[in-house]
Protein backbone atom coordinates (compact mmCIF):
# COMPACT_ATOMS: atom_id res chain seq x y z
CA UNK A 1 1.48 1.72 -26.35
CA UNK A 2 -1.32 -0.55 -27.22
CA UNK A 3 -0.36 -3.46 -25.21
CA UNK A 4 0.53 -1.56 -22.13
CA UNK A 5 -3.06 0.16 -21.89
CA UNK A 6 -4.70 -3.47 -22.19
CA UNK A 7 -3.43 -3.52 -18.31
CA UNK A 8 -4.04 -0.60 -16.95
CA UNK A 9 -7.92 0.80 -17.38
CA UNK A 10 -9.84 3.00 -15.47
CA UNK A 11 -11.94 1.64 -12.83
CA UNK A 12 -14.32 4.89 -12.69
CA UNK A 13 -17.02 2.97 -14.40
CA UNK A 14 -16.28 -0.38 -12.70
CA UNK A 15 -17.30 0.86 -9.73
CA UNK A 16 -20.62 1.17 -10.66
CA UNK A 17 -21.61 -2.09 -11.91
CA UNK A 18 -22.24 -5.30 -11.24
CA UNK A 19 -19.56 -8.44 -11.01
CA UNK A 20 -20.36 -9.45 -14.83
CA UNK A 21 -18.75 -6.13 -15.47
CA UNK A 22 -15.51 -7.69 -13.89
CA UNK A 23 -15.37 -10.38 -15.35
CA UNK A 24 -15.45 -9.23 -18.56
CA UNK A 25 -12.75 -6.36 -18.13
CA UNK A 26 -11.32 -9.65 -15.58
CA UNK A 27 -10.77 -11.43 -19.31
CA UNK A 28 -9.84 -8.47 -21.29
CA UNK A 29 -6.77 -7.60 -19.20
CA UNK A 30 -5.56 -11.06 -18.37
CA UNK A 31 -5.73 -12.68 -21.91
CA UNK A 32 -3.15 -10.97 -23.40
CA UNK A 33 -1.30 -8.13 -20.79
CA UNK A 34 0.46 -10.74 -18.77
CA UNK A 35 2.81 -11.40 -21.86
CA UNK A 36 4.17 -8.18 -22.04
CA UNK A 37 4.69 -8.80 -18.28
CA UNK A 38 7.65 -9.83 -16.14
CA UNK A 39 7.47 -13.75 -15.22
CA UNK A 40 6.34 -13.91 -12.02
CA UNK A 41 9.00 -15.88 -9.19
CA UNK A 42 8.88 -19.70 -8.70
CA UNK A 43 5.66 -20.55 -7.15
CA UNK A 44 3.69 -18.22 -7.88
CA UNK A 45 1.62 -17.93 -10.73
CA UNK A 46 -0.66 -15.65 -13.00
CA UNK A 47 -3.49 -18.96 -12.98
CA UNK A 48 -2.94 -20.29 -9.51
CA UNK A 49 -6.44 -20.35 -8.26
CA UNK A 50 -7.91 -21.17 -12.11
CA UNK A 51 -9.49 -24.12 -10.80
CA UNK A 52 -8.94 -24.60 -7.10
CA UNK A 53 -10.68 -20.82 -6.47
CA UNK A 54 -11.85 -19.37 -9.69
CA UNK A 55 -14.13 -17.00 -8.31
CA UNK A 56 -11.57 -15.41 -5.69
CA UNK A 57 -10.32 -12.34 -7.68
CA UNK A 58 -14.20 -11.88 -8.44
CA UNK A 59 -15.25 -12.03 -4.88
CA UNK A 60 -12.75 -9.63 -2.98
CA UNK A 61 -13.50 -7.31 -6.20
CA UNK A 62 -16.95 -7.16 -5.13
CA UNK A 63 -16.35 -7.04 -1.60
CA UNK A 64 -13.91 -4.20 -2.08
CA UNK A 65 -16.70 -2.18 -4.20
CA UNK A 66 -18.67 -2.88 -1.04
CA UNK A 67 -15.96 -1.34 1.28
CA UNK A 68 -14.80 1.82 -0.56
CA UNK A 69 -18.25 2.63 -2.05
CA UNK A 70 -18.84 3.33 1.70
CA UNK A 71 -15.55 4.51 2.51
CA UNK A 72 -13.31 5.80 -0.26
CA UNK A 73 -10.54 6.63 2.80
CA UNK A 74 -9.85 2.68 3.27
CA UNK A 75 -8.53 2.25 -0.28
CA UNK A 76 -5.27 4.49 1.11
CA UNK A 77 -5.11 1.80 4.21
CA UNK A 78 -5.32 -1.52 2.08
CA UNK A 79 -2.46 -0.32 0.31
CA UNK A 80 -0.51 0.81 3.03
CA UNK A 81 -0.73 -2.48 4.89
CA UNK A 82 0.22 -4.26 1.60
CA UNK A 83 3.26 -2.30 1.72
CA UNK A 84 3.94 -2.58 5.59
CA UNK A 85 3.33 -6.41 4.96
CA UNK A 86 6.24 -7.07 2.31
CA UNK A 87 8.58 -5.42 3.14
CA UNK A 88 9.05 -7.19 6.72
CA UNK A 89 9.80 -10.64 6.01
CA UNK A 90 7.76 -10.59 2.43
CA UNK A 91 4.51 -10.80 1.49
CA UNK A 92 3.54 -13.73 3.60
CA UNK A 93 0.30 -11.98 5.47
CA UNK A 94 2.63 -11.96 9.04
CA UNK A 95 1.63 -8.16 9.75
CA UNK A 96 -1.99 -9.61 10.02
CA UNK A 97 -1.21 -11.53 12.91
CA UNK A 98 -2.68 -10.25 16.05
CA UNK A 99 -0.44 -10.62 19.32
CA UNK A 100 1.18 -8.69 21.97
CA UNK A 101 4.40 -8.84 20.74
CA UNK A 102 3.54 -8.65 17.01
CA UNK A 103 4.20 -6.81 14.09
CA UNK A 104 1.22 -4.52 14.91
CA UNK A 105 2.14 -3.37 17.98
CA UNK A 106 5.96 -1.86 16.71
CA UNK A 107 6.11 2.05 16.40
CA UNK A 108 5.52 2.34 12.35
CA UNK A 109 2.56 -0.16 12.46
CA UNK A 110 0.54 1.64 15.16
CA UNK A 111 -1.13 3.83 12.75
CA UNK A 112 -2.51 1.03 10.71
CA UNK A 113 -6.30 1.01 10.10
CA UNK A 114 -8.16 -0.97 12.14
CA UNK A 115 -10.68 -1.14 9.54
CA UNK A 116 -8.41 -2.28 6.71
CA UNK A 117 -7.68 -5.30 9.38
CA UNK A 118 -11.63 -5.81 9.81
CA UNK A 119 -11.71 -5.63 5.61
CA UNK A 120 -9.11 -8.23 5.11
CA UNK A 121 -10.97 -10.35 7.58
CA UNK A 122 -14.11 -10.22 5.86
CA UNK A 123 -12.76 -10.38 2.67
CA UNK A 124 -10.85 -13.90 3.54
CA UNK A 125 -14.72 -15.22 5.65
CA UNK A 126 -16.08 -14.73 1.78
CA UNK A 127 -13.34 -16.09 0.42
CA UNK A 128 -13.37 -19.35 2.72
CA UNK A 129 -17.47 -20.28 2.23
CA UNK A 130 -16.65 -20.34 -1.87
CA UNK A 131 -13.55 -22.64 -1.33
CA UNK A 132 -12.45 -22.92 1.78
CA UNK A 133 -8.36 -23.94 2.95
CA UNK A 134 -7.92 -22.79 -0.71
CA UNK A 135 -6.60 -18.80 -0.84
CA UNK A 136 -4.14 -17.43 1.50
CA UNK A 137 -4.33 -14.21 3.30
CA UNK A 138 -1.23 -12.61 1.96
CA UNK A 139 -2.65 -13.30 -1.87
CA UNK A 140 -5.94 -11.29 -0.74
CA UNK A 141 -3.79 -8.55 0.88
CA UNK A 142 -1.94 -8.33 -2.68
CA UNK A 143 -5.58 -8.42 -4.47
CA UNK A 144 -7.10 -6.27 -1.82
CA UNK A 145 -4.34 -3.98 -2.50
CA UNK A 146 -4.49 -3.99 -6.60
CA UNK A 147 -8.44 -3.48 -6.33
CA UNK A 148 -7.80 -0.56 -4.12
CA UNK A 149 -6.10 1.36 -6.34
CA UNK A 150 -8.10 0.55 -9.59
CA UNK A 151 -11.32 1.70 -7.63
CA UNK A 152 -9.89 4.98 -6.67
CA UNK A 153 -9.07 5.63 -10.17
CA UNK A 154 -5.54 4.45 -10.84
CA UNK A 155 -4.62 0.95 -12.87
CA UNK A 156 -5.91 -2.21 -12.88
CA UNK A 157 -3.14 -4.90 -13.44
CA UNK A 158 -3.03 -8.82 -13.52
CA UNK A 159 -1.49 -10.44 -10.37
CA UNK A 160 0.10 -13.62 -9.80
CA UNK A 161 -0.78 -15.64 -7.31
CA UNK A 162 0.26 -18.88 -4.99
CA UNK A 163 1.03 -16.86 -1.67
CA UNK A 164 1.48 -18.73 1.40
CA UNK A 165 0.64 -16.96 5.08
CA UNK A 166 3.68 -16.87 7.72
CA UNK A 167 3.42 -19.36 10.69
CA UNK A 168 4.90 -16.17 12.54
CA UNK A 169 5.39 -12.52 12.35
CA UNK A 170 9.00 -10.43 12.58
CA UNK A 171 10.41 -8.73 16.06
CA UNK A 172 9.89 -4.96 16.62
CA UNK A 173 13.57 -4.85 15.40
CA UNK A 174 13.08 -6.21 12.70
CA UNK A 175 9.68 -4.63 11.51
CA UNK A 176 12.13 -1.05 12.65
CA UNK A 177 15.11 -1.80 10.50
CA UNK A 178 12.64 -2.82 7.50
CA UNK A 179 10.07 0.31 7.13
CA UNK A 180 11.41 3.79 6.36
CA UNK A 181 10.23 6.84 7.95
CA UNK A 182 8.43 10.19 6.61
CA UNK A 183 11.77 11.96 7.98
CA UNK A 184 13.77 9.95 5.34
CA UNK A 185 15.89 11.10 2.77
CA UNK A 186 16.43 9.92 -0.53
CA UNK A 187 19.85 8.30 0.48
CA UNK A 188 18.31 6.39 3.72
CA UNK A 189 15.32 5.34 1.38
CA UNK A 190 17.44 3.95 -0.71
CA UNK A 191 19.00 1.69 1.94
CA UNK A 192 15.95 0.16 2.80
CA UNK A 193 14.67 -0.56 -0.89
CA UNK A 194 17.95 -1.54 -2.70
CA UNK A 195 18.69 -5.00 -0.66
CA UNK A 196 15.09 -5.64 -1.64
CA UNK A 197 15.45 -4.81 -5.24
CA UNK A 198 14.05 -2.16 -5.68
CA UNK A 199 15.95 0.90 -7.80
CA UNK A 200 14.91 4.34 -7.93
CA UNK A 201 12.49 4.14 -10.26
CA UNK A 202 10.71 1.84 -8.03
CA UNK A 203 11.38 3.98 -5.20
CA UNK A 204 9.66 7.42 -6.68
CA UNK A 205 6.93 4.98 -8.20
CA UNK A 206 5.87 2.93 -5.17
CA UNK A 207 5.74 6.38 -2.94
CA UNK A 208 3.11 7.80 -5.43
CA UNK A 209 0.70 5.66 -3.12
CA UNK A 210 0.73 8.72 -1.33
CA UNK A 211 -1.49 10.29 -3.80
CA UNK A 212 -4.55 9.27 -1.41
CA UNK A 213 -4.65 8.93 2.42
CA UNK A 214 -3.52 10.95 5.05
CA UNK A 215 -0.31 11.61 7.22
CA UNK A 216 -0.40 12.14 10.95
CA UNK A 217 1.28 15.84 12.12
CA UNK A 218 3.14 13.78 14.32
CA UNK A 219 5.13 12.53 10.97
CA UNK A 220 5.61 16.05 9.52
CA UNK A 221 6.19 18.17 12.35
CA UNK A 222 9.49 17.85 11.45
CA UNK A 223 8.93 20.78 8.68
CA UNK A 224 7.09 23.32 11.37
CA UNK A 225 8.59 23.36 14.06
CA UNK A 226 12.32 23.33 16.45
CA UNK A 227 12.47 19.32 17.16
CA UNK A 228 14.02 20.52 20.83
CA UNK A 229 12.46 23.87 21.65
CA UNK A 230 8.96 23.14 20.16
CA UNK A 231 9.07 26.44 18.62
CA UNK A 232 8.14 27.44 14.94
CA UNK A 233 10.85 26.78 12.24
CA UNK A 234 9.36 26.33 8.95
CA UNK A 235 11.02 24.42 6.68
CA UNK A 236 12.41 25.89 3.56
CA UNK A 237 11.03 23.61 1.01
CA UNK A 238 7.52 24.04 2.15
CA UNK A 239 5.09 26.21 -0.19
CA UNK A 240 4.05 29.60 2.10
CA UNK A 241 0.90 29.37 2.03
CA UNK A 242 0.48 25.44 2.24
CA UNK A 243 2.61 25.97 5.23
CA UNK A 244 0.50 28.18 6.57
CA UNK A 245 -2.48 25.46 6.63
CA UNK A 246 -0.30 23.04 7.90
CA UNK A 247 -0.06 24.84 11.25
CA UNK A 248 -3.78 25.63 11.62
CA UNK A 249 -4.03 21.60 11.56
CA UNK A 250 -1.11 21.28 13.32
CA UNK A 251 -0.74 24.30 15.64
CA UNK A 252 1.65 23.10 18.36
CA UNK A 253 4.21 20.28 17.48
CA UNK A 254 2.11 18.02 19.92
CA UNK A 255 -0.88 17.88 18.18
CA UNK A 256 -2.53 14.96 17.41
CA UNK A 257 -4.61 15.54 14.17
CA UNK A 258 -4.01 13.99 10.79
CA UNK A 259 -4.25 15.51 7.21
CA UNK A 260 -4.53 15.14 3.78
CA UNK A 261 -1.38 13.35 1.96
CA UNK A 262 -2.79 14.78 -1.39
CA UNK A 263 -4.19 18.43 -1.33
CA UNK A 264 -5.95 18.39 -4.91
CA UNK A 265 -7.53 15.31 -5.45
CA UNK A 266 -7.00 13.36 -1.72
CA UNK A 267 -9.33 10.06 -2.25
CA UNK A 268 -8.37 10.04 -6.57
CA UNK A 269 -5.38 7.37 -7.35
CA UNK A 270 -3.65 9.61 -9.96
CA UNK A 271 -0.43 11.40 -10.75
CA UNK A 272 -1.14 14.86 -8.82
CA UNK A 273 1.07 13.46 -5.98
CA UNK A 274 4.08 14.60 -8.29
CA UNK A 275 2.66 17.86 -9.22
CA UNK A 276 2.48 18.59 -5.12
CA UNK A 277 6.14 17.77 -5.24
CA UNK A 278 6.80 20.29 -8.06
CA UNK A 279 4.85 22.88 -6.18
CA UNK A 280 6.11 22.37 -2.48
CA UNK A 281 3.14 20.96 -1.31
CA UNK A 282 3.96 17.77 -0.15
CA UNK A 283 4.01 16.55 4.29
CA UNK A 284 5.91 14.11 4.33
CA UNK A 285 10.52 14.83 4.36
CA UNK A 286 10.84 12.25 2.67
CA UNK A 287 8.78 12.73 -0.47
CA UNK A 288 9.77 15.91 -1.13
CA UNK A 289 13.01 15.15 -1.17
CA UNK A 290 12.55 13.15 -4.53
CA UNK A 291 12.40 16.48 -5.85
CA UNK A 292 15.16 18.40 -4.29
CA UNK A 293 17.27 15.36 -4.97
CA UNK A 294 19.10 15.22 -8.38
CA UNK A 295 19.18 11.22 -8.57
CA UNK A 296 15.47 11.45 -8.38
CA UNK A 297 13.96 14.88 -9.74
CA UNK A 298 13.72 13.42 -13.53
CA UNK A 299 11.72 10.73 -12.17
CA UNK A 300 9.25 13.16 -10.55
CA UNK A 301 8.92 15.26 -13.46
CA UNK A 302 8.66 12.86 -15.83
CA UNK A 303 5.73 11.23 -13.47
CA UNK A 304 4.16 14.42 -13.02
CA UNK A 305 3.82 15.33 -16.96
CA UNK A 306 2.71 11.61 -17.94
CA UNK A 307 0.06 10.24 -15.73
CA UNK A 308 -0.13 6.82 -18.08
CA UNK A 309 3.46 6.64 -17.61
CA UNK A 310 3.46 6.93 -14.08
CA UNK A 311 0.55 3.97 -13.67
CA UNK A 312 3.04 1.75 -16.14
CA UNK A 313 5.59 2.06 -13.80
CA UNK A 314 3.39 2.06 -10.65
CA UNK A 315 1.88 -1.37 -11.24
CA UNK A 316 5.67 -2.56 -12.29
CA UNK A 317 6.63 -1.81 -9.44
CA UNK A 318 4.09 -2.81 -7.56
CA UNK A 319 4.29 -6.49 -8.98
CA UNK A 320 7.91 -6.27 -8.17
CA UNK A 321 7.14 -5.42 -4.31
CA UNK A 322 4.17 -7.79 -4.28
CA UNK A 323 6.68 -11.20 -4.87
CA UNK A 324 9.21 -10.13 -2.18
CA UNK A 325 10.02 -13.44 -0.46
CA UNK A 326 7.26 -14.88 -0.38
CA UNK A 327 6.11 -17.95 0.67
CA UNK A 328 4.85 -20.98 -1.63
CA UNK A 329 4.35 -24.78 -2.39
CA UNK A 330 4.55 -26.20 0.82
CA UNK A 331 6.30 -23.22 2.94
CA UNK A 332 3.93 -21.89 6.08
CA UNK A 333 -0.13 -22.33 5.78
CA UNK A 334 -3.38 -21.34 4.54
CA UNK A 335 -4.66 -19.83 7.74
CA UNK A 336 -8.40 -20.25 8.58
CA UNK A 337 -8.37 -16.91 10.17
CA UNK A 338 -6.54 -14.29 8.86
CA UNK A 339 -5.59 -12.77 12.64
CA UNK A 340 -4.05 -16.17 13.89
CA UNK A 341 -2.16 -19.10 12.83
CA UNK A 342 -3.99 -22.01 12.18
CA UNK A 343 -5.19 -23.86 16.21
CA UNK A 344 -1.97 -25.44 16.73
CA UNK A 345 0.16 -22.18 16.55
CA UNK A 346 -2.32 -19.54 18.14
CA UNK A 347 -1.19 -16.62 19.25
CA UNK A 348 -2.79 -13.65 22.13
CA UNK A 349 -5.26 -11.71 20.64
CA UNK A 350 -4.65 -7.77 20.80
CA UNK A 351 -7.38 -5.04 20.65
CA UNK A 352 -7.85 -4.24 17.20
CA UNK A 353 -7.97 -0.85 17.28
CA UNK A 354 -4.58 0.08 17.35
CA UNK A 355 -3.50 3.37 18.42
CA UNK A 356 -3.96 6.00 15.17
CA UNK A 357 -0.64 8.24 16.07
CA UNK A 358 2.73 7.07 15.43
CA UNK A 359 5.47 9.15 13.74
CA UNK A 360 5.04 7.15 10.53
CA UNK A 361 3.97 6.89 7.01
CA UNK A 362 0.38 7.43 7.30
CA UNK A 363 -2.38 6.59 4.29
């Protein structure tokens, strides 16, 4: 138990203090944890920037304390577009690009924050005055990502590194036969993160993101209401009187308002995502189904009685979802920008404030 508590710390008091703090838990968490870690895939690597970049996890750590110090909410959005990012085409930083016919503009990426676009932006402008040409967007989407989730309480894990950025970005089709919906069940879930390796544990793990952020009641409606008559039809694994709250927020199903994902502890990374699934009190189809499914229930309870386990397994996962085909060694670019492909392979700029309501996961 030792060695698996050497990666995964709590960031309460980290967010506090200054960037010698960092470094120091920085050192304490990568000298040793990373053995008891799987090796990361060819190309990438746990030292990568060591002496190209040194400073890079350092900077986008402070520059993330700067962010959610602010704005707690955004730590729910970096996450989400690290997510929405790998598992279309891998983690190669191609939902970042910013065109009329990019990933961006397809149905389950329209409720994407604009601000975790701006934050990734910034983040990479920092980046590029210490060492510039040197650190790929996708890597600080992964480390944007990791530093989310330690700030907002949950764990802190090493990350390898050596991500290279997309010289394009995936069709609508594709980005639509890649990214599951809140309506899913646990059998179409499965289709989407079995080709990509990703078991069941992985599954229930990974959607305990949805501990913090919120879901539009355009991706729940589902549970309140007749999807052809419009008319009330409460779903039968919905708690009473959390039901009952859900259709003062959402009191017609054409609403447009969003909600908490997490009713006890919405902006804290922690394990009370599972205990909402125990008590009914979840939005989304989808994750409650992980309860009310028998391949997955163990999984839930287990994660619901054992926060530490649940964060073992979370960052696991999370560093298995994180190396999905990626891109290294001398496979796509370094963008300059994080929004475009380097000058000869520019794309149309889009407005980036992207519409907030589509009938998908929402953090």
């Amino acid at each position: 138990m030792r060695d698996r508590r050497m990666y995964y710390i709590s960031k309460k008091k980290a967010i506090m203090t200054p960037a010698t703090v960092f470094v120091s838990i920085f050192v304490i968490v990568y000298g040793s944890a990373v053995n008891a870690l799987p090796t990361p895939v060819a190309g990438l690597s746990w030292t990568f920037y060591n002496t190209t970049c040194p400073s890079v996890e350092s900077i986008v750590w402070q520059r993330m304390e700067v962010y959610l110090s602010a704005d707690i909410t955004q730590a729910a959005g970096l996450l989400r577009l690290h997510f929405h990012d790998c598992f279309v085409q891998g983690c190669d930083g191609s939902v970042l690009l910013n065109s009329t016919s990019g990933e961006q503009t397809a149905a389950p990426n329209l409720s994407l924050r604009a601000q975790a676009l701006k934050i990734i932006n910034d983040i990479k402008q920092n980046v590029e005055a210490a060492c510039s040409g040197i650190v790929s967007c996708a890597d600080i989407v992964a480390l944007a990502a990791r530093d989310s989730v330690a700030i907002a309480g949950g764990p802190f894990y090493p990350l390898p590194l050596g991500r290279r950025d997309s010289l394009t970005f995936a069709n609508q089709s594709t980005v639509l036969a890649n990214l599951p919906g809140p309506t899913s069940n646990v059998t179409e879930l499965i289709s989407f993160f079995d080709p990509k390796g990703l078991n069941l544990t992985d599954l229930v793990a990974l959607s305990g993101g949805h501990t913090i952020g919120r879901g539009n009641c355009s991706s729940f409606d589902n549970r309140l209401y007749n999807s052809t008559t419009g008319a009330q039809m409460q779903d039968a694994t919905l708690d009473q009187s959390f039901a009952k709250n859900l259709y003062l927020t959402c009191p017609t199903s054409t609403t447009v308002n969003t909600t908490n994902l997490d009713i006890l502890t919405p902006n804290l990374f922690d394990n009370k995502y599972y205990v909402n699934l125990l008590n009914k009190k979840t939005l989304f189809t989808s994750d409650q189904s992980f309860y009310t499914d028998t391949r997955t229930q163990n999984i839930v309870i287990n994660f619901e009685a054992n926060q530490s386990l649940f964060f073992h397994q979370f960052l696991l996962s999370m560093l298995k979802m994180g190396q999905l085909d990626v891109l290294t060694g001398s496979q796509g670019e370094i963008r300059n920008n994080c929004w475009a492909s380097n000058p000869s392979r520019s794309y149309s700029i889009l407005d980036p404030e992207a519409s907030q309501e589509s009938a998908s996961y929402s953090m």
